[in-house]
N, C-alpha and C. Protein backbone atom coordinates (compact mmCIF):
# COMPACT_ATOMS: atom_id res chain seq x y z
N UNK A 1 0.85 -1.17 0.00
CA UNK A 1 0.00 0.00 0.00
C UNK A 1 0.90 1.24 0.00
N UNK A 2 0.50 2.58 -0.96
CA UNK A 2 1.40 3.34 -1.47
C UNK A 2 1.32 4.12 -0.01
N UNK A 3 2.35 4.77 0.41
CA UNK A 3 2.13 5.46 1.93
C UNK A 3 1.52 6.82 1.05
N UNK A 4 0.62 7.78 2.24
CA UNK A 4 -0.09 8.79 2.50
C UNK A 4 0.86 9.96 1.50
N UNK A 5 2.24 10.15 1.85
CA UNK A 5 2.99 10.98 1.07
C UNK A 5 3.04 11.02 -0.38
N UNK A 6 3.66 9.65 -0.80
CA UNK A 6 3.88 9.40 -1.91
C UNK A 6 2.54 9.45 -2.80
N UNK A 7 1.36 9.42 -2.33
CA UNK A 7 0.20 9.43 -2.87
C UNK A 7 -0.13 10.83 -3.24
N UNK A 8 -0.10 11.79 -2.00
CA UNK A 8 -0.25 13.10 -1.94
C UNK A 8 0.87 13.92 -2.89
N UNK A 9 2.43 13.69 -3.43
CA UNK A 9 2.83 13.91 -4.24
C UNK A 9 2.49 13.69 -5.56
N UNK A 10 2.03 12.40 -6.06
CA UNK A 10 1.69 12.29 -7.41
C UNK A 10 0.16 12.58 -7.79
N UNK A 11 -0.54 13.13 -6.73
CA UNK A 11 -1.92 14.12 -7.22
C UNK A 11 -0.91 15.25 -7.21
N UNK A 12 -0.09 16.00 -6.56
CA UNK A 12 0.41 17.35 -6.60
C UNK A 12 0.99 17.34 -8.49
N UNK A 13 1.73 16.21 -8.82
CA UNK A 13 2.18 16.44 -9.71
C UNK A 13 1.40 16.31 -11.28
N UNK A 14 0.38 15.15 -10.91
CA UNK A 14 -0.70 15.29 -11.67
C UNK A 14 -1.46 16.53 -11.65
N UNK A 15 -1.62 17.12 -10.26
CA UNK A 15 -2.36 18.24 -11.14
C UNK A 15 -1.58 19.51 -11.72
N UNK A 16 -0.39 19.28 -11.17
CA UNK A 16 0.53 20.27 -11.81
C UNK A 16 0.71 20.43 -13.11
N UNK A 17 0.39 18.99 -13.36
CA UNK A 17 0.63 18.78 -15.34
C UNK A 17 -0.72 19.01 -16.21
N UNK A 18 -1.59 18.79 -15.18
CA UNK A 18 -2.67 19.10 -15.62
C UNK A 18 -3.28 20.74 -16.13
N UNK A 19 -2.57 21.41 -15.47
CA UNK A 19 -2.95 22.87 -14.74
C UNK A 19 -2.03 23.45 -15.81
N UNK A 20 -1.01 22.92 -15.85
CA UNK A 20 0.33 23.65 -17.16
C UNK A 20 -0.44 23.15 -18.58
N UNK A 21 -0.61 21.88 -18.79
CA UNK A 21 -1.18 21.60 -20.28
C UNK A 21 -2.24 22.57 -20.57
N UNK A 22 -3.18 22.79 -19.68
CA UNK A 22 -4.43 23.20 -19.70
C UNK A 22 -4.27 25.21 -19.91
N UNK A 23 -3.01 25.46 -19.73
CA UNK A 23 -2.42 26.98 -19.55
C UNK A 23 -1.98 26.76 -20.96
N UNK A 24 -0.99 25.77 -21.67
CA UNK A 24 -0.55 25.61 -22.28
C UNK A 24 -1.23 25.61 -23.71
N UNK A 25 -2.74 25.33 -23.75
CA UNK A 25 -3.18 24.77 -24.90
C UNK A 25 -4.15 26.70 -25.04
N UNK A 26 -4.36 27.07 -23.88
CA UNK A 26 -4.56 28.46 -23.49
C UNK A 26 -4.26 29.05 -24.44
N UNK A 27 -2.66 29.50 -24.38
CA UNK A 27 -1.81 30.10 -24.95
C UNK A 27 -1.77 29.87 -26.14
N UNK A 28 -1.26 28.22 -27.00
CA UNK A 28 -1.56 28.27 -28.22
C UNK A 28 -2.90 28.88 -28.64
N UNK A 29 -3.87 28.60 -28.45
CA UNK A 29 -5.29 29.37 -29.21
C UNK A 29 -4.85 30.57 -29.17
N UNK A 30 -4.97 31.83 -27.86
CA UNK A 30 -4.51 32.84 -28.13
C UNK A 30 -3.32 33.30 -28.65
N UNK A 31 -2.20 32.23 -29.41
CA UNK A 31 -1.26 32.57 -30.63
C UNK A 31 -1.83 32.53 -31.54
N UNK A 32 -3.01 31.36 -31.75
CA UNK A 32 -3.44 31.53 -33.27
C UNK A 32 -4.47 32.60 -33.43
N UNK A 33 -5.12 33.17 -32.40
CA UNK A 33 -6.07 34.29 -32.63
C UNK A 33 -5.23 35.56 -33.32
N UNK A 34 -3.65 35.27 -32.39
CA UNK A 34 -3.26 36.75 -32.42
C UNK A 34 -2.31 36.76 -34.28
N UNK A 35 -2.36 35.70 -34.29
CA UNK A 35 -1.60 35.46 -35.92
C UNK A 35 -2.60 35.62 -37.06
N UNK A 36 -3.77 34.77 -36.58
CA UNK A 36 -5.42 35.24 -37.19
C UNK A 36 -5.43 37.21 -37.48
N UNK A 37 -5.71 37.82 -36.28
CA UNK A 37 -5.27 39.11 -36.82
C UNK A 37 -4.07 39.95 -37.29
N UNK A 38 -2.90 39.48 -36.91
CA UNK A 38 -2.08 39.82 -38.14
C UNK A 38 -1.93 39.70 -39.55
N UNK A 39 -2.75 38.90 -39.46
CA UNK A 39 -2.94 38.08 -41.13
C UNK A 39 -3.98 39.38 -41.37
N UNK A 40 -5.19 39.52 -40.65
CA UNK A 40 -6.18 40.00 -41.13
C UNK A 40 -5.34 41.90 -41.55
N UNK A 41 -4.53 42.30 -40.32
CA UNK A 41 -4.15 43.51 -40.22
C UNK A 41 -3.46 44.19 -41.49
N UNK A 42 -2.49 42.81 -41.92
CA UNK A 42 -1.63 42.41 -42.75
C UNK A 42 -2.13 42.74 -44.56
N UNK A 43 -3.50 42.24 -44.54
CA UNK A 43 -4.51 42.39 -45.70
C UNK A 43 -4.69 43.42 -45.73
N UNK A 44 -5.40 44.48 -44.64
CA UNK A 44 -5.76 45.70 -44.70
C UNK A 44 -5.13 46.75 -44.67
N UNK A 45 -3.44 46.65 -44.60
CA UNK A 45 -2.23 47.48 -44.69
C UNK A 45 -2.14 47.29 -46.16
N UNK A 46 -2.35 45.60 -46.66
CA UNK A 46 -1.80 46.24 -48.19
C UNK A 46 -3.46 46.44 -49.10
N UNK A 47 -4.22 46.80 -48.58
CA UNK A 47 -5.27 47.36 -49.53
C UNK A 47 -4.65 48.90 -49.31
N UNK A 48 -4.65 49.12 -48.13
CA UNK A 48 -4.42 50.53 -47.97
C UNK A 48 -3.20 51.06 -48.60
N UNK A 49 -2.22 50.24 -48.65
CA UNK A 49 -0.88 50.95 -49.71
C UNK A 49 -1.25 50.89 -50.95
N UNK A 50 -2.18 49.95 -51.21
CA UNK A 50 -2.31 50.23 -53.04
C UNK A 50 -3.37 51.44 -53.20
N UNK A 51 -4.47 51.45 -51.89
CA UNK A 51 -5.01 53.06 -52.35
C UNK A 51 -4.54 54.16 -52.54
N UNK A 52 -3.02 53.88 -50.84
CA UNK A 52 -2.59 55.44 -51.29
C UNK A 52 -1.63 55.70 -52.50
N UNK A 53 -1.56 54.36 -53.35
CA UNK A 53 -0.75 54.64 -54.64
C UNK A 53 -1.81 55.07 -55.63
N UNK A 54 -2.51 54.82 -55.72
CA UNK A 54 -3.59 54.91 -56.77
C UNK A 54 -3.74 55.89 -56.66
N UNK A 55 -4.31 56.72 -55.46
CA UNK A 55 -4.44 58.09 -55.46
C UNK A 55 -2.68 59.38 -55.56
N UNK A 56 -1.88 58.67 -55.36
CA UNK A 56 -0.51 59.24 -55.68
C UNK A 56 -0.55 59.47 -57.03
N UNK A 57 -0.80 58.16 -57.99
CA UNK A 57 -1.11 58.26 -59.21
C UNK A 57 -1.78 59.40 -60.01
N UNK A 58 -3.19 59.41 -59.64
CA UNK A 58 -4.30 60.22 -59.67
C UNK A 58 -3.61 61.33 -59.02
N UNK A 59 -3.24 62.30 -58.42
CA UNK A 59 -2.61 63.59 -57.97
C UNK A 59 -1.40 63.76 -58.80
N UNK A 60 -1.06 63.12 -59.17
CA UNK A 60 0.22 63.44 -60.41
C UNK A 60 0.00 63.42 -61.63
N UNK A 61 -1.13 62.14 -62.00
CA UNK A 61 -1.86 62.73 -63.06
C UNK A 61 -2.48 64.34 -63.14
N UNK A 62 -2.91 64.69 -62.02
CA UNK A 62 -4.61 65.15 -62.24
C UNK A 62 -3.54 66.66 -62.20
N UNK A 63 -2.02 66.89 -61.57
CA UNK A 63 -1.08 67.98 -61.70
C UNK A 63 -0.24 68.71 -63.05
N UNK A 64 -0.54 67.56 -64.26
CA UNK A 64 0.14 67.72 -65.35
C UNK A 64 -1.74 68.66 -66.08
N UNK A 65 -0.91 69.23 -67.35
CA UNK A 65 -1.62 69.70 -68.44
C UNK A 65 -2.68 68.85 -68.88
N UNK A 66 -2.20 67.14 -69.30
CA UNK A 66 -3.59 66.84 -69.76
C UNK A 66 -4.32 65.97 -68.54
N UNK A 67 -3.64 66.19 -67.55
CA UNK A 67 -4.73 65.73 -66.40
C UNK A 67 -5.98 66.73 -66.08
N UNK A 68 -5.35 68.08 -66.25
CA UNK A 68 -6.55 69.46 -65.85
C UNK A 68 -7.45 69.30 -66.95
N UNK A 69 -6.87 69.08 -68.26
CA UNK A 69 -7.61 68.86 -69.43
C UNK A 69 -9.01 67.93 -69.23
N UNK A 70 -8.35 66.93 -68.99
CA UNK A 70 -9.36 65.37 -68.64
C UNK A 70 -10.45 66.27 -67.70
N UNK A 71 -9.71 66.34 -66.61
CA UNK A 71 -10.79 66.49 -65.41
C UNK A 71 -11.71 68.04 -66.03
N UNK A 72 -11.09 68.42 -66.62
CA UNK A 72 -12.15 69.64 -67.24
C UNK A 72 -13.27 69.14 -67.81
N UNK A 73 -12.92 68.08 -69.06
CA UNK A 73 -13.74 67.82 -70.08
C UNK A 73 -14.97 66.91 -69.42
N UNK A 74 -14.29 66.17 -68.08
CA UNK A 74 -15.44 65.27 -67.76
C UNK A 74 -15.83 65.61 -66.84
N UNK A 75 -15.66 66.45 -65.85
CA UNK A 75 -16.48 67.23 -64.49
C UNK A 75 -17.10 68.16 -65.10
N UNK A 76 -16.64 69.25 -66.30
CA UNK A 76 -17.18 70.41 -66.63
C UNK A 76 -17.92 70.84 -67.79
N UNK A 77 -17.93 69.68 -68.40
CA UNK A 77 -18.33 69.52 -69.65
C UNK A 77 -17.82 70.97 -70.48
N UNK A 78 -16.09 71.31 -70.59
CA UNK A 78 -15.27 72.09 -71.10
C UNK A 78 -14.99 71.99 -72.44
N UNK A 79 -14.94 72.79 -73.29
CA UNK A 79 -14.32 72.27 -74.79
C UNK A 79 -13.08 73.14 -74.89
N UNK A 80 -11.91 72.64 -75.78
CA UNK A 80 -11.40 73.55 -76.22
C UNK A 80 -12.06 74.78 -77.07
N UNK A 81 -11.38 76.08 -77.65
CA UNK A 81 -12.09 76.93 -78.58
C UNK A 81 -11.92 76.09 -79.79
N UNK A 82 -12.92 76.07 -80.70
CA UNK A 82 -13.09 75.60 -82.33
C UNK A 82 -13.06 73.81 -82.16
N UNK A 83 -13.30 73.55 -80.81
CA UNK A 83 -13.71 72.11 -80.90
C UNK A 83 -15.31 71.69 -81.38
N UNK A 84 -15.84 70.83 -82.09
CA UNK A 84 -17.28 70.78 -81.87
C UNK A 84 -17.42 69.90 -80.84
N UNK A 85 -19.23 69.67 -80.51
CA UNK A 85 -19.74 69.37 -79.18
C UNK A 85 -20.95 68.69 -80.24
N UNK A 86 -21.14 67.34 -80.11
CA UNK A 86 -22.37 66.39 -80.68
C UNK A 86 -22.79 66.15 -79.57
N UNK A 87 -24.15 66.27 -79.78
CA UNK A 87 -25.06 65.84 -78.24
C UNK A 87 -25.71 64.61 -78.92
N UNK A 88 -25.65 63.79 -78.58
CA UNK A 88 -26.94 62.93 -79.13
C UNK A 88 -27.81 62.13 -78.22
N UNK A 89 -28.95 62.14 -78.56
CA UNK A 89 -30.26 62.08 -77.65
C UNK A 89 -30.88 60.34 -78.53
N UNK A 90 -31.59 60.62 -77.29
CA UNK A 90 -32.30 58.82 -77.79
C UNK A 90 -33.82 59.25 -78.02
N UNK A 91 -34.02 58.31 -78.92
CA UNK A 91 -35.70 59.08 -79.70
C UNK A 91 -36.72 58.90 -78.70
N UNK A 92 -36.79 58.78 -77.84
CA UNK A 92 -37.71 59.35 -76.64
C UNK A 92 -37.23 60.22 -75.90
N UNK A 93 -36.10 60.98 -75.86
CA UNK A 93 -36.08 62.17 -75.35
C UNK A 93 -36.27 63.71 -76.55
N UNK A 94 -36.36 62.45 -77.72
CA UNK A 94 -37.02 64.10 -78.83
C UNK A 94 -37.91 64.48 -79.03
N UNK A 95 -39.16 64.03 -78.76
CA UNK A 95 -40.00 64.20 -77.96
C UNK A 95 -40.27 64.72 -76.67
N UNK A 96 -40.92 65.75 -76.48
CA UNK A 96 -40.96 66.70 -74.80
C UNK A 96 -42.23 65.64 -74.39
N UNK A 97 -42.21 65.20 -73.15
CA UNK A 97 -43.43 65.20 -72.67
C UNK A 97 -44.47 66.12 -72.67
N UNK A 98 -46.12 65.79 -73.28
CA UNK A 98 -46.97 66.44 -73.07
C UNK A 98 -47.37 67.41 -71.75
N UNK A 99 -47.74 68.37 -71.69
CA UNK A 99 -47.87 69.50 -70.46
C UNK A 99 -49.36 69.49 -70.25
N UNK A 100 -49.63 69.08 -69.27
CA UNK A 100 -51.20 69.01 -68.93
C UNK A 100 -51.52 69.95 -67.69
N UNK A 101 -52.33 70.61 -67.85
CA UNK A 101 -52.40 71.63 -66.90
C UNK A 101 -54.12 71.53 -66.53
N UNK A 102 -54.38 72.66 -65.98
CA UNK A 102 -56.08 73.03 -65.99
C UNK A 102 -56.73 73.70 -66.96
């Protein structure tokens, strides 16, 4: 029969191992959560560097001659002088709607 001590040591050490695995498996999950959002952080750093290139792009375009040009012709509907201007309409807008009044 195992004496009183030796008994009372190997619950101490069982639960010691118990108590560490159980800390242990803890920790891994919260590594993979915290690698989970680096990954995620990781994605949303490089969306964000390719916007602020795109728009680097776009500001260096939009700083030259035919960038003001562009953005004239299509925000302002701008012409050069002695350019022509074709409008063309779809055959239900050549026609006005009828005006009905009292």
């Amino acid at each position: 029969m195992p004496s009183f001590r030796r008994l009372f040591f190997a619950t101490l050490i069982v639960l010691g191992l118990a108590i560490t695995l159980s800390y242990y498996r803890f920790e891994l999950e919260r590594i993979a959560e915290i690698r989970e959002a680096i990954s995620k952080s990781e994605a949303i750093l490089k969306a964000k560097r390719e916007l602020v290139r795109d728009y680097r792009e776009k500001v260096s375009f939009y700083k030259t001659r035919e960038g003001i040009e562009h953005l004239a012709r299509e925000q302002y509907n701008l012409v050069e002088p002695g350019e022509r201007v074709i409008i063309l309409r779809s055959p239900d807008a050549s026609t006005p709607p009828p005006i009905t009044g009292r």
